[in-house]
Every structure is written in structure tokens, then in C-alpha cells.
Protein backbone atom coordinates (compact mmCIF):
# COMPACT_ATOMS: atom_id res chain seq x y z
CA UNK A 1 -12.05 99.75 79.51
CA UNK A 2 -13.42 97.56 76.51
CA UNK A 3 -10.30 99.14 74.41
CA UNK A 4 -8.03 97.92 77.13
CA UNK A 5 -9.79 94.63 77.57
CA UNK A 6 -9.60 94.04 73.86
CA UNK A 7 -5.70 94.74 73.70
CA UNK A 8 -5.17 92.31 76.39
CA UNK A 9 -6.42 89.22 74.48
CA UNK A 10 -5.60 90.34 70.98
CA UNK A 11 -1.91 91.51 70.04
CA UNK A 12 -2.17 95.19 68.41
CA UNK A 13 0.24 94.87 65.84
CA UNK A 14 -1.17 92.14 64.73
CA UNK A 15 -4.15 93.81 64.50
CA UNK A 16 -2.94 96.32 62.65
CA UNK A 17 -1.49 93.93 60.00
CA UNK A 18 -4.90 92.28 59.35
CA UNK A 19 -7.63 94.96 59.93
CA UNK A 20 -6.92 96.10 55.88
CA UNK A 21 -6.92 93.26 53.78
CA UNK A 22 -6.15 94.98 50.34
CA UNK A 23 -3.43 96.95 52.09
CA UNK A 24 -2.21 93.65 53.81
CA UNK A 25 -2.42 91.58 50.66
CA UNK A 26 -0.32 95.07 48.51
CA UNK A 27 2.34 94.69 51.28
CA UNK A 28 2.92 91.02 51.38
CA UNK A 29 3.21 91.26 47.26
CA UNK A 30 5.50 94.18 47.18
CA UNK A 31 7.60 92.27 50.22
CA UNK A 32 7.78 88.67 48.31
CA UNK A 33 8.66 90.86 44.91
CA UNK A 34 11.64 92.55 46.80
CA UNK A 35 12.56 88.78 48.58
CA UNK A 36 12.59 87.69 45.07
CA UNK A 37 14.64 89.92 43.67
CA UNK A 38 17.24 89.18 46.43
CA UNK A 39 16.91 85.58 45.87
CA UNK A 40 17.42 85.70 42.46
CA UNK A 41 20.20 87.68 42.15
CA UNK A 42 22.09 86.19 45.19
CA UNK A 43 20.84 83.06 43.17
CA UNK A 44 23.02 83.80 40.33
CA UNK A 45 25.96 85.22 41.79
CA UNK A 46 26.76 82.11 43.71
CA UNK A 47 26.37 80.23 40.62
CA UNK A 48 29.12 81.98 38.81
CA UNK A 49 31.24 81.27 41.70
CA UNK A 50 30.26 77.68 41.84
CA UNK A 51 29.99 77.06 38.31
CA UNK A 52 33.24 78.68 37.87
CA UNK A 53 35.29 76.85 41.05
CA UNK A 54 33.76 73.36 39.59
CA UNK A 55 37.01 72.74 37.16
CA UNK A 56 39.07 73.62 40.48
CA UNK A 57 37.70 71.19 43.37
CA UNK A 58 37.66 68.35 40.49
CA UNK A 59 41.53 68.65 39.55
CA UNK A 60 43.78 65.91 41.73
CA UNK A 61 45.98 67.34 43.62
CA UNK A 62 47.36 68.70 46.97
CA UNK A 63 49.16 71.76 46.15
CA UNK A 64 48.63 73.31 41.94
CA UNK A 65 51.12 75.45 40.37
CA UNK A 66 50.24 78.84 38.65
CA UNK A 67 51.84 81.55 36.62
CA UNK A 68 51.29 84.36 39.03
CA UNK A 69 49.61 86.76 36.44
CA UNK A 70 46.98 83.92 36.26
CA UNK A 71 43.44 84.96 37.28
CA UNK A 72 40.72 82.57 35.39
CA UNK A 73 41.00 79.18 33.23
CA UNK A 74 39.13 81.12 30.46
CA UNK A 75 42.40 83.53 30.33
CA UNK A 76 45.08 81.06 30.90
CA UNK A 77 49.06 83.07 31.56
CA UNK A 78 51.40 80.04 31.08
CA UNK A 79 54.91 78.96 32.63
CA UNK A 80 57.71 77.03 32.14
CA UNK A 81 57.54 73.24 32.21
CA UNK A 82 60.68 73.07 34.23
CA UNK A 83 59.07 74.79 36.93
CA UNK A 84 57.12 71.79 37.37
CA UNK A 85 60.09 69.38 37.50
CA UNK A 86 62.07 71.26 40.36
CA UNK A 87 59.04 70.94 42.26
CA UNK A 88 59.72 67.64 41.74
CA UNK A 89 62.80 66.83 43.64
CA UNK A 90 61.57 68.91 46.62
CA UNK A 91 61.07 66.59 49.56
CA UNK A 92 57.40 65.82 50.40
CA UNK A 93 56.56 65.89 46.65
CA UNK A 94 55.09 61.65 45.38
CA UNK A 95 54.84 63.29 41.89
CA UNK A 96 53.70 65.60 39.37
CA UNK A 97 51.38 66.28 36.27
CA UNK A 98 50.53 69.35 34.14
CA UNK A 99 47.70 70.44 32.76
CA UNK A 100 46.86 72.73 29.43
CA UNK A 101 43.89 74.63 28.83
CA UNK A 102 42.35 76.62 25.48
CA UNK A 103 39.43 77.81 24.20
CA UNK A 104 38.47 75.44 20.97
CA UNK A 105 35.44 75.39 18.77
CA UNK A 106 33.23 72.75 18.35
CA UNK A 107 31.15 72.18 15.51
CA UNK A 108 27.60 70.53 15.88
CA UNK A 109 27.30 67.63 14.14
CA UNK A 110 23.86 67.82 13.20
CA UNK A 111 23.62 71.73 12.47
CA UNK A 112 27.21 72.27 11.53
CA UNK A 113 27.22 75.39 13.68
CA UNK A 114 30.25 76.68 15.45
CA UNK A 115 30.43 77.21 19.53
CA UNK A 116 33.39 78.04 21.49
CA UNK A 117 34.22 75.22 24.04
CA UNK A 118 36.85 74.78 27.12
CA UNK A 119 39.74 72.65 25.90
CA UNK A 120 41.84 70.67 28.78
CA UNK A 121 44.97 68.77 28.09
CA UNK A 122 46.45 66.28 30.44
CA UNK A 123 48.79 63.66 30.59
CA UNK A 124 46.48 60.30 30.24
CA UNK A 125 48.90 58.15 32.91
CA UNK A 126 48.07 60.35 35.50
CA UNK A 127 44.36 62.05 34.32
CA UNK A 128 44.46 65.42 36.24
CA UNK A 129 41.12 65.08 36.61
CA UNK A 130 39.51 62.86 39.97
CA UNK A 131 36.12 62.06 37.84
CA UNK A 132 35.73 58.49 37.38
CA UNK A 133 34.74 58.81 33.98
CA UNK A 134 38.00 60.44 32.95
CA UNK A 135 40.27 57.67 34.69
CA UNK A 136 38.10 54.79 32.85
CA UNK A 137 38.61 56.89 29.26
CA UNK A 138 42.61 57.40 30.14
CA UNK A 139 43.39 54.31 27.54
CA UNK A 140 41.30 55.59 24.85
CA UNK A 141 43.16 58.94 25.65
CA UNK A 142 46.70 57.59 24.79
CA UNK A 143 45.03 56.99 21.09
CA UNK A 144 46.03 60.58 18.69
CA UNK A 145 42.88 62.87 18.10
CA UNK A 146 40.91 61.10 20.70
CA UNK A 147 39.04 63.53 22.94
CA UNK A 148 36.29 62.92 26.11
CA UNK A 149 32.90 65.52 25.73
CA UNK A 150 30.89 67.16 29.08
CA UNK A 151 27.85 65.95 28.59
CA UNK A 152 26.78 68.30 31.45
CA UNK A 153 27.16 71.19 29.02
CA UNK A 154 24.46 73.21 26.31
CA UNK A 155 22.63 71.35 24.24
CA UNK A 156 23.90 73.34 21.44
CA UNK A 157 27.28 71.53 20.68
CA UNK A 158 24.65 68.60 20.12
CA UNK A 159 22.76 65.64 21.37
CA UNK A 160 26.42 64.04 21.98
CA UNK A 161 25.81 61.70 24.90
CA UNK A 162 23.26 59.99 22.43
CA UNK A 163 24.88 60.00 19.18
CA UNK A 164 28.04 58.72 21.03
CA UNK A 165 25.77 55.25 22.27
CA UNK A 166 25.36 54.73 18.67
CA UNK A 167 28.48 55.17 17.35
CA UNK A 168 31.63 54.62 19.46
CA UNK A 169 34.04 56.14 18.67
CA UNK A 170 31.96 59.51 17.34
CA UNK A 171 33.53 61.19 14.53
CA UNK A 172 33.74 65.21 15.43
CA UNK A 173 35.46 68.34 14.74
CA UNK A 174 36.86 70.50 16.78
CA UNK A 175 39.12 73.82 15.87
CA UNK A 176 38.61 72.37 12.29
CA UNK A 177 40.64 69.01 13.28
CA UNK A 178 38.85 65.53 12.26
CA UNK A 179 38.79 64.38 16.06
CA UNK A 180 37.15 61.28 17.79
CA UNK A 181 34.57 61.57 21.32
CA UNK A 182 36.13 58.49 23.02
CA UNK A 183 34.01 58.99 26.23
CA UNK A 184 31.62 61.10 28.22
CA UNK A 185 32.13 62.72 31.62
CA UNK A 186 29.99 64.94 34.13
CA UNK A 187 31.56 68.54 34.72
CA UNK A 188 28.94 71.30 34.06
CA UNK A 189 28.48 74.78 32.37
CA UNK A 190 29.42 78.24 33.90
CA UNK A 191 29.19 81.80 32.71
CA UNK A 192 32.66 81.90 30.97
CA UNK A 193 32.09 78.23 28.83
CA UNK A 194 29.21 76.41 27.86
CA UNK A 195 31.03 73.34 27.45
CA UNK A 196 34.00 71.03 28.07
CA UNK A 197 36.03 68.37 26.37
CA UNK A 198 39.04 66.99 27.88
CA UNK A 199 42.20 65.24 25.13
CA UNK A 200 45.49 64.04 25.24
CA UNK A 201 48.37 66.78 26.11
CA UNK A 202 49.70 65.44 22.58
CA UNK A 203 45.93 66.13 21.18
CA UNK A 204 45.71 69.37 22.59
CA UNK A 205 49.28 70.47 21.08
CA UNK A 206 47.92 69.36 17.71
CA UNK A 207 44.41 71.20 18.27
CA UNK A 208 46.37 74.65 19.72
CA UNK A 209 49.42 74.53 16.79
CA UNK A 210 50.72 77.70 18.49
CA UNK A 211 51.27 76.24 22.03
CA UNK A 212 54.24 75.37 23.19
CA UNK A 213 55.12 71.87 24.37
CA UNK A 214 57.86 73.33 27.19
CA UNK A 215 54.61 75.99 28.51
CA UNK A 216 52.16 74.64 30.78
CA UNK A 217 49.25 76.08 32.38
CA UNK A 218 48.38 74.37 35.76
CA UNK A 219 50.76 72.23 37.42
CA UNK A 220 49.29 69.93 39.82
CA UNK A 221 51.83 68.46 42.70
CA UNK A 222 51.11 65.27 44.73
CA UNK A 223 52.38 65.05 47.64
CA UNK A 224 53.80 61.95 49.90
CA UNK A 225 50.87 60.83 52.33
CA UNK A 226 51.33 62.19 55.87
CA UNK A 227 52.74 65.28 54.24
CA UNK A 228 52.07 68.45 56.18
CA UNK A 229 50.63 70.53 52.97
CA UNK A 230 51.43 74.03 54.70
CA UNK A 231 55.10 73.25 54.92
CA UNK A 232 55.64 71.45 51.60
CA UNK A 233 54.12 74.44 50.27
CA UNK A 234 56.50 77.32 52.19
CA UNK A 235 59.24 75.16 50.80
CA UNK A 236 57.99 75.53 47.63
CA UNK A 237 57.77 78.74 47.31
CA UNK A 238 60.98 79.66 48.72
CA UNK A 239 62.79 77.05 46.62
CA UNK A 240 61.65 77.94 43.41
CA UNK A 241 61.71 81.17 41.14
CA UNK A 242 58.73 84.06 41.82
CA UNK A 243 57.76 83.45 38.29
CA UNK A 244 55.36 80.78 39.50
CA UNK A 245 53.18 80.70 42.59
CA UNK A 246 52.15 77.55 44.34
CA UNK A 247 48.85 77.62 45.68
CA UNK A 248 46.24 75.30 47.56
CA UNK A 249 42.94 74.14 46.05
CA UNK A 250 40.99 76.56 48.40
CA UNK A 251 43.83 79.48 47.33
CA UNK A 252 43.26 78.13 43.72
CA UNK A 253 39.61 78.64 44.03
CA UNK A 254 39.40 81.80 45.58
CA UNK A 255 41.55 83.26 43.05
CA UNK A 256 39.09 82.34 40.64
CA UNK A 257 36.16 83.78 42.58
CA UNK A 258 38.02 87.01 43.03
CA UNK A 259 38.55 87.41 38.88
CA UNK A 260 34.56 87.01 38.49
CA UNK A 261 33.60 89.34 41.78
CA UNK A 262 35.85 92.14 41.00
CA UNK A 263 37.80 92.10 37.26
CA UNK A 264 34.29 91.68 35.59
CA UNK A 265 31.04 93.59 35.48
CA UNK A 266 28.90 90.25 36.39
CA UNK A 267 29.59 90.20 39.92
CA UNK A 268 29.08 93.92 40.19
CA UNK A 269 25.58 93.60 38.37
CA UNK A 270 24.19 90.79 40.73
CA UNK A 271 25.35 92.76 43.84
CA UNK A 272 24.15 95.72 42.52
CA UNK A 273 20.64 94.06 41.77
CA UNK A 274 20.32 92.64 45.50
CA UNK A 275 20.93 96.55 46.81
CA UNK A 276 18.30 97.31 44.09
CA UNK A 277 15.70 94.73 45.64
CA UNK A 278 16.62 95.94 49.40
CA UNK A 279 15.74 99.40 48.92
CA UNK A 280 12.22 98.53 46.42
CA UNK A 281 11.22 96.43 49.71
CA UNK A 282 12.44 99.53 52.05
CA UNK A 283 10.26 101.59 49.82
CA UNK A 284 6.96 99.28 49.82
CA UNK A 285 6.97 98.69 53.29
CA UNK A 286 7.40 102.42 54.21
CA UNK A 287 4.49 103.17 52.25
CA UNK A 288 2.45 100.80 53.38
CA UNK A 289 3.62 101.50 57.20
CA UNK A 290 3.47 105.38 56.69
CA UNK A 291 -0.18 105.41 55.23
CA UNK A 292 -1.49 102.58 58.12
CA UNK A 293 -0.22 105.17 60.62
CA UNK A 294 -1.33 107.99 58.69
CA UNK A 295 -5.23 106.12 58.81
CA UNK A 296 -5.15 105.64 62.21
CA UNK A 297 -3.15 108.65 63.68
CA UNK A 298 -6.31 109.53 65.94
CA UNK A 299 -6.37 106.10 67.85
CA UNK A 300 -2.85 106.19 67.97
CA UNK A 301 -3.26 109.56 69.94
CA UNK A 302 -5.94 107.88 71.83
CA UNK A 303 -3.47 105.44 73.06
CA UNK A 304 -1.25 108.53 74.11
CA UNK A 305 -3.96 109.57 75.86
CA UNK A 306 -4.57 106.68 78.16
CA UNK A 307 -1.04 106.56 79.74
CA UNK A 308 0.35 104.38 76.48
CA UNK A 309 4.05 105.80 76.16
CA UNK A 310 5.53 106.70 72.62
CA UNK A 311 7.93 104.05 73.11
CA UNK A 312 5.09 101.28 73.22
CA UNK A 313 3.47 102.29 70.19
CA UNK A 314 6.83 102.59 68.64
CA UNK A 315 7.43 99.16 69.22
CA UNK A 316 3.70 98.32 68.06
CA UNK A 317 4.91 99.65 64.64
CA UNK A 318 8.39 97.79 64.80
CA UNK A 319 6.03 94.22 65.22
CA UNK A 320 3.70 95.21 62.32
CA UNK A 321 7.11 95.79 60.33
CA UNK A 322 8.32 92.26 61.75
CA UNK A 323 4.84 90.80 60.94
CA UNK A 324 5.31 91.80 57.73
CA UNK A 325 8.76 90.66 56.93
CA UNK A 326 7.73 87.18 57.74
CA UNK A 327 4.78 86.79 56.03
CA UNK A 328 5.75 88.91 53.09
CA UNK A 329 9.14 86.02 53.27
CA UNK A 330 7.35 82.89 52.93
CA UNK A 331 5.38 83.47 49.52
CA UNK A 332 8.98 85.42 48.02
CA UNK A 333 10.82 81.96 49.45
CA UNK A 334 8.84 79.71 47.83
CA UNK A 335 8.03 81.67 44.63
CA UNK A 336 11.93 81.82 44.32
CA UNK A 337 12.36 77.78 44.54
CA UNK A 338 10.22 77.71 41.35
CA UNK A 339 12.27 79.91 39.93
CA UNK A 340 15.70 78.84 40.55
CA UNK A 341 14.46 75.65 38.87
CA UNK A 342 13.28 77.39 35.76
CA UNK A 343 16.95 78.94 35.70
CA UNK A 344 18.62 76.14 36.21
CA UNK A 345 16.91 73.99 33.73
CA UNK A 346 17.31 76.95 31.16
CA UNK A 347 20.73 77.76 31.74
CA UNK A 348 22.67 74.56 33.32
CA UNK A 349 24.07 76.50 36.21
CA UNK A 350 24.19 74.91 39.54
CA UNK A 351 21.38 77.46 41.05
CA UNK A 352 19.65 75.50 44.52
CA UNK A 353 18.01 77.40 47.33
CA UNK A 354 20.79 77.22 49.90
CA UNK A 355 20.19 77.61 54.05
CA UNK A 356 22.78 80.49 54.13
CA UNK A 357 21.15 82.18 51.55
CA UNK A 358 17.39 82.08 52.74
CA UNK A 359 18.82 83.36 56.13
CA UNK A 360 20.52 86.21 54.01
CA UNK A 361 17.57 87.12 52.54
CA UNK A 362 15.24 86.65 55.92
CA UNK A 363 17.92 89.11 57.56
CA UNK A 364 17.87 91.44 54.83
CA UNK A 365 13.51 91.19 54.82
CA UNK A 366 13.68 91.66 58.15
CA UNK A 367 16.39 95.13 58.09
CA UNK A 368 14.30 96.70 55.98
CA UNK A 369 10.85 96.19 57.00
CA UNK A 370 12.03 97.42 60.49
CA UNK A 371 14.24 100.47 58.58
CA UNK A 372 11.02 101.31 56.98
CA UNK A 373 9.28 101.19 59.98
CA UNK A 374 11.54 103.43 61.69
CA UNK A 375 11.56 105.92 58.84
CA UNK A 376 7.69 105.58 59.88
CA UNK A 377 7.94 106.37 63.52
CA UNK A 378 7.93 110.15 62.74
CA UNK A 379 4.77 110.31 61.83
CA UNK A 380 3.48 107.97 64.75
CA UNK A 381 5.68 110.17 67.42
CA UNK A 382 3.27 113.75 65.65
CA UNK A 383 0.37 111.40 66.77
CA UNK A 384 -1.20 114.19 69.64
CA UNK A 385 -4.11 113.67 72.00
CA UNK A 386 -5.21 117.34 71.92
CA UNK A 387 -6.00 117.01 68.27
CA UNK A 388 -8.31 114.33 69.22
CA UNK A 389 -10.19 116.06 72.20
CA UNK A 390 -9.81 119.50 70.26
């Protein structure tokens, strides 16, 4: 009676959770260490895709022309300029503007060290780029060897933004060319460059001696206003040539995101580190769950023996699991917020604590505390009242 009067006012799972402190606190450590894991590595796997999408969703445009063996800006496939000017005269299309794109390397000016930077050339009357700061730098654009730095990028190619308040225009080189920074703009880092700087198509031709004038890498097309984008684009691609695909900004984008999930280890490595985390967690929680049960196999059976089904004290176990996952969440949650800040002031890449990604990870806490506990429930279900009375 006082076992059945005590179960009525007090939850037993919950019980069960806090009757062991050392075991409760081992869980709730091994559970936040899985979390994050799971945070981190989702962490950095969306930041390669949003670091790497950033160039994208800042271009101006409705509708962007492609080579259709292009997969990243880092590994640019070029096409035809002329491509570019058909589009032109398709109805729909206002106008049209090109964009080039290289790999340079940009020496420090205070330590005279070398660092590969992302190179994009554009046509200064009509910037391809919808920053601000690139539309109020177009005139010093026009000017030969004139080029705008990301001060968003790693504060190895310098203290630029600084240097560049005291002198105006800043003397630099870049792919061993005397050059000019006429201007500063906000893009960002990613995994693939650690930098930008943004010139002149005319600049960029004299910085890449080996391009082409006629070759182009991204083609951006501006359409009329009240133009229905979906048909412009059909249009498009039945009008011209299959040696260029016309894409949206979202199609753009995604094309991008598919190069860095699947054509390179990285995305691999970050997915593969999340599974990692799941199954520590699965294997924490089982051994906390399996030696709780193991402890207290004889009340279990004395439960059994008072009319208490197997199915109720499987469900006990599945809300210790649950307890767990929650509480074991909150410290692994918070924990990771600290850390994503560390990351992001370490390595410039966009890394916040998102809503869909902390209901990820709560999902995936939550699977695997109650997988554990179900792995578990074999030794509860062995749980016998005539070993008990024996």
C-alpha cells in the first residue's frame, strides 16, 4: 500500500532519473557531449552552404547564365560572350551584364606574405553586385588598376579597412600587379576563399593575362518588371544553344550547395560526424539505462508482482529515456551557443544557433535516448517475480 501510495503522488520515472545522482549527473554529461557534437557539426555544415551561397543571393539579377559544366565560383567553366547578347533580344529581357571570376593573390602589405583571394570582374555601369558599397565605388571602378577589398574576410591579407582610412587610394598588389583599394565592401569568408576583392572587367583582364575578353563566367539577365521569370526562362533555354544553361538564383544556389555536399569530402565529414555523435549518445544512454535497470531489476519484478503489466514499466523506462533527453539537451544547447561563437569569431563563417537546427538536434536527442531505451527493455522484460519470492 505505502509503495502504491508513494507512486501515486510521485512520477516513477522521474524517480528513477534522480534517485542516483552520480549516475544522473554521468548521463546528462555524456547526453550534452553527444548534443554537442551534433550541434557542432550541423553547425559547420550549414556554414559552408551559407558561406558558400553568400556570392550568389548578393549578385543582381532575375535569371544568371552558366556554362553547364559549372559547379562552384572557386572552379569557374566559362562561355561565350555572345551567349549573353542573344539573351538579349529575347522578349522579357530590360538588359544584361557579365561577370568574371579568378583566383588572385594578394600580398600583405605589412608582412609581404602571399594568400590566395577570390577575384570578381564586372562591368562598373551596371555593378553585378546589389551591395551598396559596390554601387557607391562603381566611379572609382571605371579608373585602370582600381580594385574594391572584403573587409569581411581574414585578417591575414591585412588590417586593410584601416590602412585604407589613412590612405585613399591604398597602394596594393595583387597577382604581382601594382593595383589601387578604391573602396571597401561587406561580403564574408567561406571554406573555398578567405577573401574577396571585386575590379573592373578591364582590371581583371589585365590581372588574369590569359583570360579571354569574348569568355565570360556568369551572365546575369534583367528582366522587364512584371515579367513572369518561369516563362522568360523556358524561352531562354529553348532559344539559345545547350552550351549554356540559364538558371534562377535559388537553381544558382543550389547548384553550389550540391558541389560542396557531394563533389567534396567536407560535406561528407560533417555528416559523417553528426552520425558519429548520434550513436556516442545511443551508447551513453544505453549504459546508463541498462545498468539503472540492471540495479533495480528486483523492484522492477516487484512491480510485476503487484498486477503492474510489462507494458507499464516499459513505458516507465521510455520516460526516464525522455527525461533524459531533455535535460541532458539544455546544458549541450547552451554549451554549443558558446561555442559557435568561439568558431565564428576564429574562423569568420556565418555559424548562429538556428530554430531548425536546435529542433534537429532535440529530435535526434530524443531518437536515441528512447532507441537506447528500447535496446534496454530486454533486460527490464527478464525482470521475474519468482526470483524475488524464491
Amino acid at each position: 500500500m505505502m509503495f502504491q501510495k508513494l507512486w501515486r503522488k510521485t512520477p516513477l520515472a522521474w524517480l528513477q532519473v534522480k534517485r542516483e545522482k552520480n549516475r544522473l549527473a554521468v548521463a546528462l554529461a555524456g547526453i550534452a557531449f553527444a548534443d554537442i557534437l551534433m550541434f557542432v557539426q550541423l553547425g559547420f555544415k550549414d556554414a559552408l552552404y551559407d558561406a558558400s551561397v553568400k556570392p550568389h543571393y548578393a549578385l543582381e539579377g532575375d535569371l544568371f547564365m552558366i556554362n553547364p559544366q559549372f559547379e562552384t565560383l572557386f572552379q569557374v567553366k566559362s562561355f561565350q560572350r555572345d551567349r549573353l547578347f542573344q539573351a538579349r533580344a529575347i522578349p522579357g529581357v530590360e538588359s544584361v551584364s557579365s561577370l568574371l571570376i579568378g583566383t588572385g593573390q594578394w600580398r600583405n602589405p605589412e608582412t609581404r606574405m602571399t594568400r590566395p583571394i577570390l577575384v570578381f570582374g564586372l562591368d562598373p555601369a551596371r555593378p553585378a553586385f546589389q551591395l551598396p558599397e559596390i554601387h557607391q565605388s562603381a566611379d572609382a571602378l571605371k579608373m585602370l588598376n582600381r580594385v574594391v577589398y572584403d573587409q569581411a574576410g581574414r585578417p591575414e591579407y591585412g588590417n586593410i579597412a584601416e590602412l585604407f582610412q589613412q590612405t585613399n587610394p591604398l597602394p596594393i598588389q595583387l597577382n604581382d600587379l601594382d593595383v589601387r583599394v578604391a573602396g571597401i565592401f561587406t561580403l564574408g569568408a567561406s571554406f573555398a576563399a578567405d577573401g574577396n576583392v571585386i575590379a573592373s572587367d578591364s582590371t581583371f583582364l589585365r590581372l588574369f593575362p590569359t583570360r579571354q575578353a569574348n569568355q565570360i563566367d556568369v551572365g546575369l539577365i534583367h528582366l522587364s518588371p512584371g515579367t513572369d521569370i518561369a516563362e522568360v526562362q523556358a524561352t531562354l533555354r529553348a532559344s539559345l544553344p545547350n552550351d549554356v544553361s540559364i538558371l534562377t538564383i535559388d537553381e544558382f544556389a543550389e547548384r553550389e550547395k550540391i558541389y560542396w555536399g557531394n563533389s567534396t569530402p567536407i560535406g561528407f565529414i560533417f555528416g559523417f560526424g553528426t552520425i558519429i555523435g548520434f550513436i556516442v549518445g545511443i551508447v551513453i544512454v544505453y549504459q546508463i539505462l541498462y545498468s539503472d535497470v540492471s540495479d533495480h531489476l528486483a523492484e522492477y519484478a516487484t512491480l510485476k508482482a503487484m498486477g503492474y503489466s510489462d507494458r507499464y514499466l516499459v513505458s516507465v523506462l521510455i520516460q526516464e529515456a525522455l527525461i533524459l533527453a531533455v535535460l541532458g539537451f539544455i546544458p549541450g544547447s547552451i554549451l554549443s551557443l558558446g561555442l559557435y561563437h568561439l568558431a565564428q569569431t576564429a574562423t569568420l563563417l556565418p555559424i548562429v544557433m538556428t530554430v531548425n537546427r536546435s529542433i534537429t538536434v532535440f529530435s535526434l536527442t530524443v531518437t536515441m535516448c528512447v532507441f537506447s531505451g528500447a535496446i534496454a527493455m530486454r533486460k527490464l522484460q527478464a525482470a521475474d517475480p519468482a526470483d524475488v519470492f524464491s
